[in-house]
C-alpha atoms as a PDB file:
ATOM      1  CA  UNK A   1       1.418  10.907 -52.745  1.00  0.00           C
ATOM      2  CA  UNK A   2      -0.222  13.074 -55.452  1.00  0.00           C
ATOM      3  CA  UNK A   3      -2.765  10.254 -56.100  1.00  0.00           C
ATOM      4  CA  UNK A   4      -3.644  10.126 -52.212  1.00  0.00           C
ATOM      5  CA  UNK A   5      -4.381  13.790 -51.892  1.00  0.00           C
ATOM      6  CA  UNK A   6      -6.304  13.831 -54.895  1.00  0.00           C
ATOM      7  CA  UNK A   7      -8.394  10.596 -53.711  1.00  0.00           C
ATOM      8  CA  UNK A   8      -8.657  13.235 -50.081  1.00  0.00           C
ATOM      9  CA  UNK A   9     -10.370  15.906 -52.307  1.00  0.00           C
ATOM     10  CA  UNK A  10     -12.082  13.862 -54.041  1.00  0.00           C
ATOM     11  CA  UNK A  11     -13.650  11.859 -50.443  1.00  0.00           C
ATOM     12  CA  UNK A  12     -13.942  15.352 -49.443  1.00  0.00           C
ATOM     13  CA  UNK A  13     -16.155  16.464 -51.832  1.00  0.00           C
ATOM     14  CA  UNK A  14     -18.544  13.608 -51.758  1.00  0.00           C
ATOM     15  CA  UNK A  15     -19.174  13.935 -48.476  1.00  0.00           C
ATOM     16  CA  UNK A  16     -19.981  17.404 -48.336  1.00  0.00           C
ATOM     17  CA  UNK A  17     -22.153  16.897 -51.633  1.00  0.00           C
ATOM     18  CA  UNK A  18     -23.950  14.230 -49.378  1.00  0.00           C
ATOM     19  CA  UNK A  19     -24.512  16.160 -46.282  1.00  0.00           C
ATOM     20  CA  UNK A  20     -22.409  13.461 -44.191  1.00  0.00           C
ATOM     21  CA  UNK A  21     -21.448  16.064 -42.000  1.00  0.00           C
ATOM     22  CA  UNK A  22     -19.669  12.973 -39.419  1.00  0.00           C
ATOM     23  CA  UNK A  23     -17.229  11.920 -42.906  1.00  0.00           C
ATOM     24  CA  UNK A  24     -16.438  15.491 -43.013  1.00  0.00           C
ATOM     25  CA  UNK A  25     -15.306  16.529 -39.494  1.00  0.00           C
ATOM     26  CA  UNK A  26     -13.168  12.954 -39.752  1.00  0.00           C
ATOM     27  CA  UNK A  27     -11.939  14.632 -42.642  1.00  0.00           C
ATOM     28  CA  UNK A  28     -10.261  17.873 -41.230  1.00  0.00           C
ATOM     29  CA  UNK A  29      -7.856  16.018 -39.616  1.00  0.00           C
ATOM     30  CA  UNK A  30      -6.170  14.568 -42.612  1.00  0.00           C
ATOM     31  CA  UNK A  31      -6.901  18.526 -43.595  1.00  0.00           C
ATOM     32  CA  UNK A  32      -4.978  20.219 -40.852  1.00  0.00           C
ATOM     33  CA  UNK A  33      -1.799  18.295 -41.671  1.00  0.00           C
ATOM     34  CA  UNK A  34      -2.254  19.369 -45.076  1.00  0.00           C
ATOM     35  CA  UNK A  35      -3.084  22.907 -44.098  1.00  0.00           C
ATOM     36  CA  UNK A  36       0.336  22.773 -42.059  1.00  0.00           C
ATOM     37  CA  UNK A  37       2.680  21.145 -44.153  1.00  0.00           C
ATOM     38  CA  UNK A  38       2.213  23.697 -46.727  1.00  0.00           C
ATOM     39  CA  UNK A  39       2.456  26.814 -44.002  1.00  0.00           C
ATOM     40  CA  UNK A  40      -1.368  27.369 -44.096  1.00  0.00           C
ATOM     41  CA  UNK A  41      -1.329  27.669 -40.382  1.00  0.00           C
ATOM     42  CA  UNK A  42      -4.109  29.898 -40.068  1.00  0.00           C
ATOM     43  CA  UNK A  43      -6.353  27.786 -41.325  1.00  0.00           C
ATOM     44  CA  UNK A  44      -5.597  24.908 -39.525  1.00  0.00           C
ATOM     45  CA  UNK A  45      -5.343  26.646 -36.218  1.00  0.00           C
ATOM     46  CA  UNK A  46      -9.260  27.649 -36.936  1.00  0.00           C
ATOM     47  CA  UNK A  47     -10.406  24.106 -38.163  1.00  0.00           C
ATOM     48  CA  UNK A  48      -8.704  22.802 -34.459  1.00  0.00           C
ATOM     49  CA  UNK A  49     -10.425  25.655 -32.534  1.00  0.00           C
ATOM     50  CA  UNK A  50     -14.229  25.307 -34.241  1.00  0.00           C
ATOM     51  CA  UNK A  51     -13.948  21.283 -34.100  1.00  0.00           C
ATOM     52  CA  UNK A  52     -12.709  22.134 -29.775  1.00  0.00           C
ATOM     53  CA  UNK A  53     -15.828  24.549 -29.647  1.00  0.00           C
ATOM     54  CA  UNK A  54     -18.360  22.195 -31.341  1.00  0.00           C
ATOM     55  CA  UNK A  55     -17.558  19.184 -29.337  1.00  0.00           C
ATOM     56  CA  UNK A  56     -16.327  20.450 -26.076  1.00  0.00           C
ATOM     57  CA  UNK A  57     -17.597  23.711 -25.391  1.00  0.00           C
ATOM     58  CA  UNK A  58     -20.398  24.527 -26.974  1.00  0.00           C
ATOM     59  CA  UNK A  59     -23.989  22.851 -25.449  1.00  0.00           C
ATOM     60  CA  UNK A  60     -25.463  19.570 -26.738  1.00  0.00           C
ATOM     61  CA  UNK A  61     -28.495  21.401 -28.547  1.00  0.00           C
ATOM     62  CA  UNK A  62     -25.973  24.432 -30.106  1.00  0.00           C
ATOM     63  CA  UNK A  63     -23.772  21.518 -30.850  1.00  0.00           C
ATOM     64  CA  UNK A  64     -26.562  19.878 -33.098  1.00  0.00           C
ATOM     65  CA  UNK A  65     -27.578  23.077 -34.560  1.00  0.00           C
ATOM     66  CA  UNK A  66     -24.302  23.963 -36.116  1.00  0.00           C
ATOM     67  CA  UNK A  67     -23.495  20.310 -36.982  1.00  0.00           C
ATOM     68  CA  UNK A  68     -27.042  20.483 -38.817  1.00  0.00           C
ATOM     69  CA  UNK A  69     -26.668  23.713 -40.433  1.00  0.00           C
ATOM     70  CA  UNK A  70     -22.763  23.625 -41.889  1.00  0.00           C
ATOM     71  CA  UNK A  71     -24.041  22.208 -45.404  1.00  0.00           C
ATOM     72  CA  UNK A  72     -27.529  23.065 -46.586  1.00  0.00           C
ATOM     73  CA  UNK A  73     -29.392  21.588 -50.204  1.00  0.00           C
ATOM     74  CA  UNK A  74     -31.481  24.525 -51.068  1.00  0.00           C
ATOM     75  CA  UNK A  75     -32.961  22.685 -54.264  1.00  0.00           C
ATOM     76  CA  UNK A  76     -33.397  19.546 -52.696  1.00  0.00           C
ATOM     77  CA  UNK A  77     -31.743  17.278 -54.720  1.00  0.00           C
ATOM     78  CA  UNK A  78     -29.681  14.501 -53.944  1.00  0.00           C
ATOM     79  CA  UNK A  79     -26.272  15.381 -53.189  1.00  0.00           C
ATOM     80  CA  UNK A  80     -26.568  19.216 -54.139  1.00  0.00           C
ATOM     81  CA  UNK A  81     -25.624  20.054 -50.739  1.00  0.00           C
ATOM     82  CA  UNK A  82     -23.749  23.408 -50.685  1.00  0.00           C
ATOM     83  CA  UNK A  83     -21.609  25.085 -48.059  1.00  0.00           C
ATOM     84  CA  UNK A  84     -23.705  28.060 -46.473  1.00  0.00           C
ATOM     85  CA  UNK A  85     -21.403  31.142 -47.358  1.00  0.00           C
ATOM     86  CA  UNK A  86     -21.698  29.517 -50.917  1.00  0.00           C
ATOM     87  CA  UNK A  87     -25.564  29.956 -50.777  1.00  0.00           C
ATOM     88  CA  UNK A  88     -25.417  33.414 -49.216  1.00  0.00           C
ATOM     89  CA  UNK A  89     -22.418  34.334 -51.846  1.00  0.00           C
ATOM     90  CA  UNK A  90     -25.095  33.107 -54.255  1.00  0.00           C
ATOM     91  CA  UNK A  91     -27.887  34.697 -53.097  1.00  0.00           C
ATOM     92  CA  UNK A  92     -25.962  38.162 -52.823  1.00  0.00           C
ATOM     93  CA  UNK A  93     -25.041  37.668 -56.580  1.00  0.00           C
ATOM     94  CA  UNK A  94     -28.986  37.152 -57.549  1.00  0.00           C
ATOM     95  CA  UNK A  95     -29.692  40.752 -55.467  1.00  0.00           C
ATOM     96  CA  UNK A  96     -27.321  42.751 -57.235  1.00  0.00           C
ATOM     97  CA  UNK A  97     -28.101  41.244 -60.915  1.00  0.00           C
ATOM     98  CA  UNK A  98     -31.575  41.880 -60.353  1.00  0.00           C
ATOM     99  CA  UNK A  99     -30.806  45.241 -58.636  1.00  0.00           C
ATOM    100  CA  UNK A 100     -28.848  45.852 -61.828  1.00  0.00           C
ATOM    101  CA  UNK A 101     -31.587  44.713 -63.987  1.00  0.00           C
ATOM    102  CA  UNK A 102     -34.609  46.888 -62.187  1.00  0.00           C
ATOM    103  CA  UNK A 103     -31.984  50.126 -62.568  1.00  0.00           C
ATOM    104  CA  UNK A 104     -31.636  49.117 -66.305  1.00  0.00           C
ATOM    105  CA  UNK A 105     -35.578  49.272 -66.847  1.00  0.00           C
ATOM    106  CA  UNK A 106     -36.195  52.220 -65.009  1.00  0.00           C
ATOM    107  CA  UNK A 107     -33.382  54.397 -66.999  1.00  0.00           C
END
């Protein structure tokens, strides 16, 4: 069993650092059971609702846009693709360091 949820990470991880945004909302099921089994029910509970919204609720073109936008490469690479909040989280990092670094040389 260990061996199968490692190769699921591992699956996982590909295809979000390829952008196949299809392999990885076929993915969250196998990840909801997971989420469940080990009393993460939180998490799977908002996996099931924004995979409901995307397909069902939402309209075609705000369907496409967030199916688009979930990974993004920002140094265009092959298969550097990033989650967004990682980017942002990123990004946030740079402003204070160089924040830091501007307060530094003015002192």
């Amino acid at each position: 069993m260990l061996l199968q949820y490692l190769l699921l990470y591992k699956e996982m991880s590909y295809a979000m650092n390829s952008g196949d945004i299809g392999r990885v909302e076929t993915l969250f099921s196998a990840w909801i059971y997971l989420f469940r089994a080990t009393g993460k029910h939180k998490h799977a509970t908002q996996i099931i609702k924004f995979l409901t919204d995307v397909h069902f609720v939402y309209p075609e073109g705000l369907q496409r846009a967030i199916q688009y936008n979930m990974l993004v490469n920002p140094t265009g690479k092959p298969n550097a693709f990033h989650g967004v909040d990682w980017v942002v989280g990123l990004l946030n990092l740079f402003t204070r360091v160089s924040k830091a670094v501007l307060l530094i040389l003015l002192v």
